[in-house]
PDB file of N, CA and C in Angstrom:
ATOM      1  N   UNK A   1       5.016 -11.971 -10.122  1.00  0.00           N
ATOM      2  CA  UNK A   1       5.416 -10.662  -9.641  1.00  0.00           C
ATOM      3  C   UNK A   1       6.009  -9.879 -10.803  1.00  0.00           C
ATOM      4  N   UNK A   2       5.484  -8.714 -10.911  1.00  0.00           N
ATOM      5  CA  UNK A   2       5.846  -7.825 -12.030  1.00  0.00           C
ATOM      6  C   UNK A   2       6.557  -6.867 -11.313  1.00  0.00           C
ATOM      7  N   UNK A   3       8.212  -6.207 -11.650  1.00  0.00           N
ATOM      8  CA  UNK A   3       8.640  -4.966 -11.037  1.00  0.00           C
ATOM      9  C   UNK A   3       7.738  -3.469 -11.523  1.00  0.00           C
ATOM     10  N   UNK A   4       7.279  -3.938 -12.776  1.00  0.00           N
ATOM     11  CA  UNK A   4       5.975  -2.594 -13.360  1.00  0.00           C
ATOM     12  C   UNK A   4       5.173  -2.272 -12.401  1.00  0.00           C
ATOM     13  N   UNK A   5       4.384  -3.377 -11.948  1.00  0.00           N
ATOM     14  CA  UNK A   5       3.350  -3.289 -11.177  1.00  0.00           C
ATOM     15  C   UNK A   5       3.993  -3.107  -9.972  1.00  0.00           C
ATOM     16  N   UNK A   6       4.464  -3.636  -9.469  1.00  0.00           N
ATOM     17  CA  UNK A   6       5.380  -2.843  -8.102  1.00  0.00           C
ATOM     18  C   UNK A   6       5.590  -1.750  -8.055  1.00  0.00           C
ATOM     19  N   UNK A   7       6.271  -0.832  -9.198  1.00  0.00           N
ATOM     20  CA  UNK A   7       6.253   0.348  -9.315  1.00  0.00           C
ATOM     21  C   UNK A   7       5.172   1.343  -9.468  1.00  0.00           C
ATOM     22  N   UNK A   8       4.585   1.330 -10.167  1.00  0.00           N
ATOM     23  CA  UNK A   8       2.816   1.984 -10.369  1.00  0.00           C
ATOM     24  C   UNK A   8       2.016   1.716  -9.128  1.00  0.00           C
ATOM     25  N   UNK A   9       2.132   0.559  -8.291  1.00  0.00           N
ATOM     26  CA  UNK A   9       1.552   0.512  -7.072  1.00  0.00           C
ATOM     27  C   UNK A   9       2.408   1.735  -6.015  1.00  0.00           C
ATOM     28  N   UNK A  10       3.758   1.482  -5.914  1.00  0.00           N
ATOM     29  CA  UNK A  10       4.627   2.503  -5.058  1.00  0.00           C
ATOM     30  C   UNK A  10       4.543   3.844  -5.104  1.00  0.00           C
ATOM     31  N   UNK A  11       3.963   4.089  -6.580  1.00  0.00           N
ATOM     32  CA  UNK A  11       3.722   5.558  -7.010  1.00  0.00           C
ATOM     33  C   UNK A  11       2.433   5.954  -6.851  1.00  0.00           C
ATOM     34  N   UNK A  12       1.425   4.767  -6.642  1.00  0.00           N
ATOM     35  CA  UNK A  12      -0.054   5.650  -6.697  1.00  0.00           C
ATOM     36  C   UNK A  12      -0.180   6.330  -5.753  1.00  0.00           C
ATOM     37  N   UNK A  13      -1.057   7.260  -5.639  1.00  0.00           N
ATOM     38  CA  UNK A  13      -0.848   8.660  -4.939  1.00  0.00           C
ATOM     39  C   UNK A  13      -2.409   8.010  -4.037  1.00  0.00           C
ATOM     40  N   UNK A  14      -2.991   7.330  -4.466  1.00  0.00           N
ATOM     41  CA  UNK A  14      -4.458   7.347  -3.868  1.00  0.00           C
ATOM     42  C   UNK A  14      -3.682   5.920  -2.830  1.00  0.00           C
ATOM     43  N   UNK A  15      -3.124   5.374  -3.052  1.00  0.00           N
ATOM     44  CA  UNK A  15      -2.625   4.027  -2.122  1.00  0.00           C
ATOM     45  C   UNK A  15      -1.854   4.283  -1.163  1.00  0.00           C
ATOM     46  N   UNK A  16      -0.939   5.563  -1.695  1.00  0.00           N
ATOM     47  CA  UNK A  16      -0.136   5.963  -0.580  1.00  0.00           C
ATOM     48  C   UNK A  16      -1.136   6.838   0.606  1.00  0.00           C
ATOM     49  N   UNK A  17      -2.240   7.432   0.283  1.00  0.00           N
ATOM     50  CA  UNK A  17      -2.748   8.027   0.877  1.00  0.00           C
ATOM     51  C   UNK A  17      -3.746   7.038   2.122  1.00  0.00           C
ATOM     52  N   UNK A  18      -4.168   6.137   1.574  1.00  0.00           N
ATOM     53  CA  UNK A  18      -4.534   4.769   2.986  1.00  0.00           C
ATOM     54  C   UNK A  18      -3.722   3.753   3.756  1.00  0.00           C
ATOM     55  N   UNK A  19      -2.186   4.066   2.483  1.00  0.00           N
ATOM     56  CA  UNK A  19      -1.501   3.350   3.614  1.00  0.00           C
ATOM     57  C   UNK A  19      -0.872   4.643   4.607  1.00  0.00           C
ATOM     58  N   UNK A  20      -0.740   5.527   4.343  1.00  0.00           N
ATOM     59  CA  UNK A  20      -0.691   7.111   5.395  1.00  0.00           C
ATOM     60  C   UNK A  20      -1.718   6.929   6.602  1.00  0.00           C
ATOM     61  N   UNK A  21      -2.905   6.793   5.680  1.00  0.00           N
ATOM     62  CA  UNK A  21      -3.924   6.206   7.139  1.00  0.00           C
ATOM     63  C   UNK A  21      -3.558   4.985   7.964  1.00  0.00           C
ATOM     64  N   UNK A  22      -2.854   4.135   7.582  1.00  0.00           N
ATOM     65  CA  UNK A  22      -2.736   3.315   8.005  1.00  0.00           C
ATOM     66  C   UNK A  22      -1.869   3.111   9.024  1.00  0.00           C
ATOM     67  N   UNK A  23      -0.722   3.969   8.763  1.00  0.00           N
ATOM     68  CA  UNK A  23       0.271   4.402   9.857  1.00  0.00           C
ATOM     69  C   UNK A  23      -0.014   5.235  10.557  1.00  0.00           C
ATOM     70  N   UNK A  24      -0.925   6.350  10.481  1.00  0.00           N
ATOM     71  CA  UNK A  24      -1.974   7.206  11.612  1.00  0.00           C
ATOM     72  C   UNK A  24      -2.457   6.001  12.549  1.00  0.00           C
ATOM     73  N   UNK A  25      -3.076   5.364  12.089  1.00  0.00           N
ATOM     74  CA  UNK A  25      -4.108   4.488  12.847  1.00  0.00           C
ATOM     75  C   UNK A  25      -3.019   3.934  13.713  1.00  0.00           C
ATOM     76  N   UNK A  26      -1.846   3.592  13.668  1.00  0.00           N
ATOM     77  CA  UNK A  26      -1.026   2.511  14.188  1.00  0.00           C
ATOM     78  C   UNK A  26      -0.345   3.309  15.485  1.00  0.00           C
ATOM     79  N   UNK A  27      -0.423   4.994  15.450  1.00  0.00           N
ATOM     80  CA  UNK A  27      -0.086   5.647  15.857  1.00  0.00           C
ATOM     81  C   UNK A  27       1.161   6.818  15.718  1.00  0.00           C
ATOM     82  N   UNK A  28       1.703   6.595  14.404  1.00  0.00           N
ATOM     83  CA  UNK A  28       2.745   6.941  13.773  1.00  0.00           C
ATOM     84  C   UNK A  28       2.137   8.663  14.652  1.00  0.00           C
ATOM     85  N   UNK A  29       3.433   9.538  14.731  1.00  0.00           N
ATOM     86  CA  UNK A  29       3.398  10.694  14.464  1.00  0.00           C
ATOM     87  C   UNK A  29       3.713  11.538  13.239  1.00  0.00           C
ATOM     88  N   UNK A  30       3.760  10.740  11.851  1.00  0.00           N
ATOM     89  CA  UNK A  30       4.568  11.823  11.279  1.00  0.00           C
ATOM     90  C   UNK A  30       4.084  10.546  10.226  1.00  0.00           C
ATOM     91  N   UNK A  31       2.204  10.205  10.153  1.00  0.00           N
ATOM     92  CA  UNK A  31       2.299   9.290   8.853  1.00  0.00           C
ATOM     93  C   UNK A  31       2.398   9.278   7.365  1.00  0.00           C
ATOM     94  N   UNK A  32       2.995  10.697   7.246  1.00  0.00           N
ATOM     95  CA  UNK A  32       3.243  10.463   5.792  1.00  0.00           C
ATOM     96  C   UNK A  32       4.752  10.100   5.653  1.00  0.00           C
ATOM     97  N   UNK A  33       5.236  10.221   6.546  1.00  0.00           N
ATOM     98  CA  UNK A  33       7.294   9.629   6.456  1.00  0.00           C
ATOM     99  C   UNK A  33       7.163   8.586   7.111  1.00  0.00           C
ATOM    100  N   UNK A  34       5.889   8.124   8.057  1.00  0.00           N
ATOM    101  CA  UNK A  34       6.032   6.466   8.170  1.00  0.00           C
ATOM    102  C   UNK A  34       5.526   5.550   6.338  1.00  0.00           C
ATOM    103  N   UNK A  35       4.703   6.088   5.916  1.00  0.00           N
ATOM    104  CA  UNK A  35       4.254   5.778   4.714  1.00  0.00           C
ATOM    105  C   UNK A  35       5.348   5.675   3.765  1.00  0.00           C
ATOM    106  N   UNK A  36       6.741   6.607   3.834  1.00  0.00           N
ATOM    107  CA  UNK A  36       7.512   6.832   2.728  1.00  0.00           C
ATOM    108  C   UNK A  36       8.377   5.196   2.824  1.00  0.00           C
ATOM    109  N   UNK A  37       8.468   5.220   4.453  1.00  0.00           N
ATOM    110  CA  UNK A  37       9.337   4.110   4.658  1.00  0.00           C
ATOM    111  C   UNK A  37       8.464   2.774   4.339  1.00  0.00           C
ATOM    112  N   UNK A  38       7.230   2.756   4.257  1.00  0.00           N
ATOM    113  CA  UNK A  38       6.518   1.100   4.135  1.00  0.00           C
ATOM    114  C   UNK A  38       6.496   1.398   2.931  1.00  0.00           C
ATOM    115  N   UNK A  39       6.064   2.358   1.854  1.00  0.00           N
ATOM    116  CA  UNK A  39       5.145   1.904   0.867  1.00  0.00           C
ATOM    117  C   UNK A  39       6.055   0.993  -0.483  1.00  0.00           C
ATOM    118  N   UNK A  40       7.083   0.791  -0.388  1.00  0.00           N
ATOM    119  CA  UNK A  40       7.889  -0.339  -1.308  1.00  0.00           C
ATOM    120  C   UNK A  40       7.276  -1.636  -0.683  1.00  0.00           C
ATOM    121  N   UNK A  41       7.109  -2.074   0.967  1.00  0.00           N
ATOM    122  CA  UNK A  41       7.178  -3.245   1.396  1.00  0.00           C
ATOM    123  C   UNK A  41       5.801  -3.488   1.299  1.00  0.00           C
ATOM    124  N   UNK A  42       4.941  -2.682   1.249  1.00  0.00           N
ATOM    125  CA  UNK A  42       3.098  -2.787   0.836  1.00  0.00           C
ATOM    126  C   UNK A  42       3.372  -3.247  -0.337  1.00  0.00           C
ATOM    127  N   UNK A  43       3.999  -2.342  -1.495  1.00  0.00           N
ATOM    128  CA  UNK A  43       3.455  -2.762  -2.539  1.00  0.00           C
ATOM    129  C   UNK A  43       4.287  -4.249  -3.237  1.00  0.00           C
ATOM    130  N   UNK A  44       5.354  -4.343  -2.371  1.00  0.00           N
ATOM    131  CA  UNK A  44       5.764  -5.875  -3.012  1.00  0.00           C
ATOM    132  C   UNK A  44       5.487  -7.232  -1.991  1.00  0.00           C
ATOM    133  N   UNK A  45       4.627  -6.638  -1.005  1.00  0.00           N
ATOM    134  CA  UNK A  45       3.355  -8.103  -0.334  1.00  0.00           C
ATOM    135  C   UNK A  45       3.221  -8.695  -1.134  1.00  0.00           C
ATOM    136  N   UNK A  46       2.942 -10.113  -1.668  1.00  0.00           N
ATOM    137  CA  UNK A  46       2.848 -11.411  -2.695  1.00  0.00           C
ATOM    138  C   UNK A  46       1.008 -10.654  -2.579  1.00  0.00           C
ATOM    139  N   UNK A  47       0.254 -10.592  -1.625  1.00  0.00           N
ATOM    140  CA  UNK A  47      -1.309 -10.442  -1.515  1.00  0.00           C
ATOM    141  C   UNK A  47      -1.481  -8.631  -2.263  1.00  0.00           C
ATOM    142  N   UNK A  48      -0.648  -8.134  -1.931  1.00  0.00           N
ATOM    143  CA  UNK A  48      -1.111  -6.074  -2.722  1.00  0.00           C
ATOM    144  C   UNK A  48      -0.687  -6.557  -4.051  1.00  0.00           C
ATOM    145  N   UNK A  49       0.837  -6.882  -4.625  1.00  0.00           N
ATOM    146  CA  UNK A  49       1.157  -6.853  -5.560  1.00  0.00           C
ATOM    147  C   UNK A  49       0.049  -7.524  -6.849  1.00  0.00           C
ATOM    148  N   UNK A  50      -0.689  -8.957  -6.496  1.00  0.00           N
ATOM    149  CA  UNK A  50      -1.445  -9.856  -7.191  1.00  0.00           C
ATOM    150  C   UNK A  50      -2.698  -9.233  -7.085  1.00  0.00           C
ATOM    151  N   UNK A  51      -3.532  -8.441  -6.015  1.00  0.00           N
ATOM    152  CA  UNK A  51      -4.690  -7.998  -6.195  1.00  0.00           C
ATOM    153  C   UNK A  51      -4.307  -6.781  -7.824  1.00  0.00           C
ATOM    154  N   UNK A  52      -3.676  -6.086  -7.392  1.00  0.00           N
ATOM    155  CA  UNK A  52      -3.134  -4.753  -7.797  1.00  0.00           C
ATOM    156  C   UNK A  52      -2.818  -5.036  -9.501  1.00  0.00           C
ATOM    157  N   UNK A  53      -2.463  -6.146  -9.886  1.00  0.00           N
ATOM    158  CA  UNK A  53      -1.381  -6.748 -11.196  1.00  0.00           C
ATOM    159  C   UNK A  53      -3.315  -7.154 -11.924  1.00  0.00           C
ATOM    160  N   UNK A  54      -3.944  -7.648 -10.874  1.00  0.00           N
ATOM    161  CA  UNK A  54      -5.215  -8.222 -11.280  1.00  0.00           C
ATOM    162  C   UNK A  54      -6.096  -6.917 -12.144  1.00  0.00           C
ATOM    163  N   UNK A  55      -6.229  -6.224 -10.928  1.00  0.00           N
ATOM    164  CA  UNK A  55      -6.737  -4.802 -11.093  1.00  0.00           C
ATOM    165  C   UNK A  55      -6.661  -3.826 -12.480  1.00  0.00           C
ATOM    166  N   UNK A  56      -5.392  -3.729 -12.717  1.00  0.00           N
ATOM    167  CA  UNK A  56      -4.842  -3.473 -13.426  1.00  0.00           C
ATOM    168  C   UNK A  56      -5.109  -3.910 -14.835  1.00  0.00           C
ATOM    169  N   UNK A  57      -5.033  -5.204 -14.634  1.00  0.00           N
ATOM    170  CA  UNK A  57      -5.327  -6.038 -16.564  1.00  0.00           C
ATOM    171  C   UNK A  57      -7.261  -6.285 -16.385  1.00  0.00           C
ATOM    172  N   UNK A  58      -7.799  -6.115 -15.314  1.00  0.00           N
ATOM    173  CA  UNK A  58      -9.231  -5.537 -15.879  1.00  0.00           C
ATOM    174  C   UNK A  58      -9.642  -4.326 -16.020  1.00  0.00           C
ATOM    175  N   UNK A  59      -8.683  -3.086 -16.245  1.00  0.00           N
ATOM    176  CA  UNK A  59      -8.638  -2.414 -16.588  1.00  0.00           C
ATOM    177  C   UNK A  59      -9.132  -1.148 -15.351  1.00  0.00           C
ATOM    178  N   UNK A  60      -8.903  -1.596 -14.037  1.00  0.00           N
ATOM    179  CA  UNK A  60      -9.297  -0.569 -13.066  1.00  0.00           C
ATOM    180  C   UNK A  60      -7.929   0.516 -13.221  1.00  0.00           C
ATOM    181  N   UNK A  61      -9.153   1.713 -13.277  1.00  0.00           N
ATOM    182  CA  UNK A  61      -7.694   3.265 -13.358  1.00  0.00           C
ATOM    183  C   UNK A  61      -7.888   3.125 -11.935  1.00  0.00           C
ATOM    184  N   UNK A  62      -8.274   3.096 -11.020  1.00  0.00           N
ATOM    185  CA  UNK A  62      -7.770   3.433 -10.001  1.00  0.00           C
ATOM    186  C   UNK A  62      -7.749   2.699  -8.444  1.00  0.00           C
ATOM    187  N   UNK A  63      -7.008   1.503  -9.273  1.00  0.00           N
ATOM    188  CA  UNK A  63      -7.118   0.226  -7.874  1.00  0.00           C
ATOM    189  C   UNK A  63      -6.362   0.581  -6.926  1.00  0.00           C
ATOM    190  N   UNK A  64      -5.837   1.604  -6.442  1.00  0.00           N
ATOM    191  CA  UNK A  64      -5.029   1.715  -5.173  1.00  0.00           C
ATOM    192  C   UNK A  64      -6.084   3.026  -4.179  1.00  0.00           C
ATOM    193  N   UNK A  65      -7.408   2.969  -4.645  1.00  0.00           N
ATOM    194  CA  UNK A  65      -8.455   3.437  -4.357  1.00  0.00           C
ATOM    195  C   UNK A  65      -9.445   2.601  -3.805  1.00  0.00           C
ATOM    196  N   UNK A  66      -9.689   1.734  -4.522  1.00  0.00           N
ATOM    197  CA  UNK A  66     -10.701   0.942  -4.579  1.00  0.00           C
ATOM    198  C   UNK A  66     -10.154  -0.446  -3.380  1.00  0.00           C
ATOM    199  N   UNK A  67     -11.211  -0.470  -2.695  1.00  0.00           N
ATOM    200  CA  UNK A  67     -11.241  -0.837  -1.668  1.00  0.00           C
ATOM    201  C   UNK A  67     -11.458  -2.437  -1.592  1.00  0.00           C
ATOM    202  N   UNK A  68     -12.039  -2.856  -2.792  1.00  0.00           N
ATOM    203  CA  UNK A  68     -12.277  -4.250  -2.842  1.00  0.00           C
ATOM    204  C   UNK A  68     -11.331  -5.118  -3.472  1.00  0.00           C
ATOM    205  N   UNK A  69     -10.363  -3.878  -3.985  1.00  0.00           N
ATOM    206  CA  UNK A  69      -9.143  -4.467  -5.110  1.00  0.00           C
ATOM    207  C   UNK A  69      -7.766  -4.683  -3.773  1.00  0.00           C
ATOM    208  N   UNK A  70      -7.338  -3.350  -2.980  1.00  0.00           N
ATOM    209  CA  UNK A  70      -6.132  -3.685  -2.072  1.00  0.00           C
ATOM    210  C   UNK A  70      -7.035  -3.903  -0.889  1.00  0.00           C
ATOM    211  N   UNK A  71      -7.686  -4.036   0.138  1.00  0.00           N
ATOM    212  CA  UNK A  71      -8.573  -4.129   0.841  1.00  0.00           C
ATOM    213  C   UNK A  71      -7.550  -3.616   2.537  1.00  0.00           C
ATOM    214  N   UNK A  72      -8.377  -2.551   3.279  1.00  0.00           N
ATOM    215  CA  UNK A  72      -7.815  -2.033   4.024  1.00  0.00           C
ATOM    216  C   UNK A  72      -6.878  -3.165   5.614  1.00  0.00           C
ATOM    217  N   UNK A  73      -7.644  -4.476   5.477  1.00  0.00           N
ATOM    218  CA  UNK A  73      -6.908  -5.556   6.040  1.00  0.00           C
ATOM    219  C   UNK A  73      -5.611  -5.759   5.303  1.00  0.00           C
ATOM    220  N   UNK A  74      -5.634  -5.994   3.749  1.00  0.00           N
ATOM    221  CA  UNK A  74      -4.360  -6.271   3.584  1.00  0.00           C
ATOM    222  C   UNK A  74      -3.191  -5.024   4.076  1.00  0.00           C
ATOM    223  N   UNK A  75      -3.968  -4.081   3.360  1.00  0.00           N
ATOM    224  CA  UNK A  75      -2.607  -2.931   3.844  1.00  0.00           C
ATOM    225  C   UNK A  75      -2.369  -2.730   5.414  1.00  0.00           C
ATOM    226  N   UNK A  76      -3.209  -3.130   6.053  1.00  0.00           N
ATOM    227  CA  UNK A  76      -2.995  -2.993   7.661  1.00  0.00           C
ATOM    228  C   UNK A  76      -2.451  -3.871   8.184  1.00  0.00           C
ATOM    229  N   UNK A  77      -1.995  -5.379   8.014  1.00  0.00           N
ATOM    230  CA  UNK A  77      -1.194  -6.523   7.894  1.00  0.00           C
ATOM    231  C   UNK A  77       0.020  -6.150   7.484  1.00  0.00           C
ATOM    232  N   UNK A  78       0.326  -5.385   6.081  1.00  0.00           N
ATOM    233  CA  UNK A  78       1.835  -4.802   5.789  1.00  0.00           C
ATOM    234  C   UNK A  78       2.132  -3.859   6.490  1.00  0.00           C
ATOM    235  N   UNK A  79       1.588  -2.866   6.680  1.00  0.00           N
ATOM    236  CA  UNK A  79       1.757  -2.127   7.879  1.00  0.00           C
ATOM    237  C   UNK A  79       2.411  -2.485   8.988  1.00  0.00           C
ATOM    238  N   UNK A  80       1.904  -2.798   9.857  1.00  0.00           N
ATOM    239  CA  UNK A  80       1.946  -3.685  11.097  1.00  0.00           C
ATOM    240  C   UNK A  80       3.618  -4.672  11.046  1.00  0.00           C
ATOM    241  N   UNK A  81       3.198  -4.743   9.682  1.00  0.00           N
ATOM    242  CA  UNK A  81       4.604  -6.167   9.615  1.00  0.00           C
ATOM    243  C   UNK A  81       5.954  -4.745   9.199  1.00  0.00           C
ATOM    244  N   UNK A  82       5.452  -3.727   8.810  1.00  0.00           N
ATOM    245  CA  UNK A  82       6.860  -2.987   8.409  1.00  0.00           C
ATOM    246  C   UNK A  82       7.217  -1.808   9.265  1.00  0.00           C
ATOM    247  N   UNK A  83       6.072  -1.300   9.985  1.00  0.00           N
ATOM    248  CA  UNK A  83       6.214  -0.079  10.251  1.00  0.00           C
ATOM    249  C   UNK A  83       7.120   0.135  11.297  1.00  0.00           C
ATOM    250  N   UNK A  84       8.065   0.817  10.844  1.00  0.00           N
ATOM    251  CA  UNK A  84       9.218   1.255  12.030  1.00  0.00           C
ATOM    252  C   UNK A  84       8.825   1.883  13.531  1.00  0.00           C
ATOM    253  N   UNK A  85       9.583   1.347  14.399  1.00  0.00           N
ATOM    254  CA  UNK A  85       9.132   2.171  15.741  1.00  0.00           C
ATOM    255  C   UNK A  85       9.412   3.361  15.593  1.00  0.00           C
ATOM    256  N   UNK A  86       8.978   4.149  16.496  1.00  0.00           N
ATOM    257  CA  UNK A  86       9.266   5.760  16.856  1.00  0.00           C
ATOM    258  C   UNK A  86      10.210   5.764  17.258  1.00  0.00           C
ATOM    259  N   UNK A  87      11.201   6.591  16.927  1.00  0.00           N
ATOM    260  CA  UNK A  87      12.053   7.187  17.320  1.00  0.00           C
ATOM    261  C   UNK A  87      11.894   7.698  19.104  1.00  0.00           C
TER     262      UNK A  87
END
């Protein structure tokens, strides 16, 4: 586990944007502030962090895109495991 790669994952803008979908899908009303609250606990999953760290040193610019690198099961598993109830 790298805190780098934790961070650059928390910040990608294309990762935050499917895990946003991801909290739509779950039913969130408001999934970009359900997203604000998961996307630390997505990106330090032992399974996002190691795809992502992988990704990364083969030189993918844009693994929080790429679908075969975080794969929409994993982020829907962290999801699920973090996402706060509704208010």
């Amino acid at each position: 586990m790298s805190y780098k790669t934790i961070n650059i994952c928390a910040h990608d803008v294309e990762l935050q944007g499917r895990v946003s979908a991801a909290c739509a899908s779950e039913g969130s009303s408001e999934p970009n502030a359900a997203m604000m609250a998961v996307i630390w606990p997505v990106s330090v999953a032992s399974d996002v962090e190691a795809a992502y760290a992988s990704a990364l040193a083969a030189g993918n610019e844009h693994p929080g895109a790429d679908e075969t690198v975080v794969t929409d099961g994993m982020i829907l598993a962290n999801v699920q495991a973090n996402l706060p109830p509704e208010p």
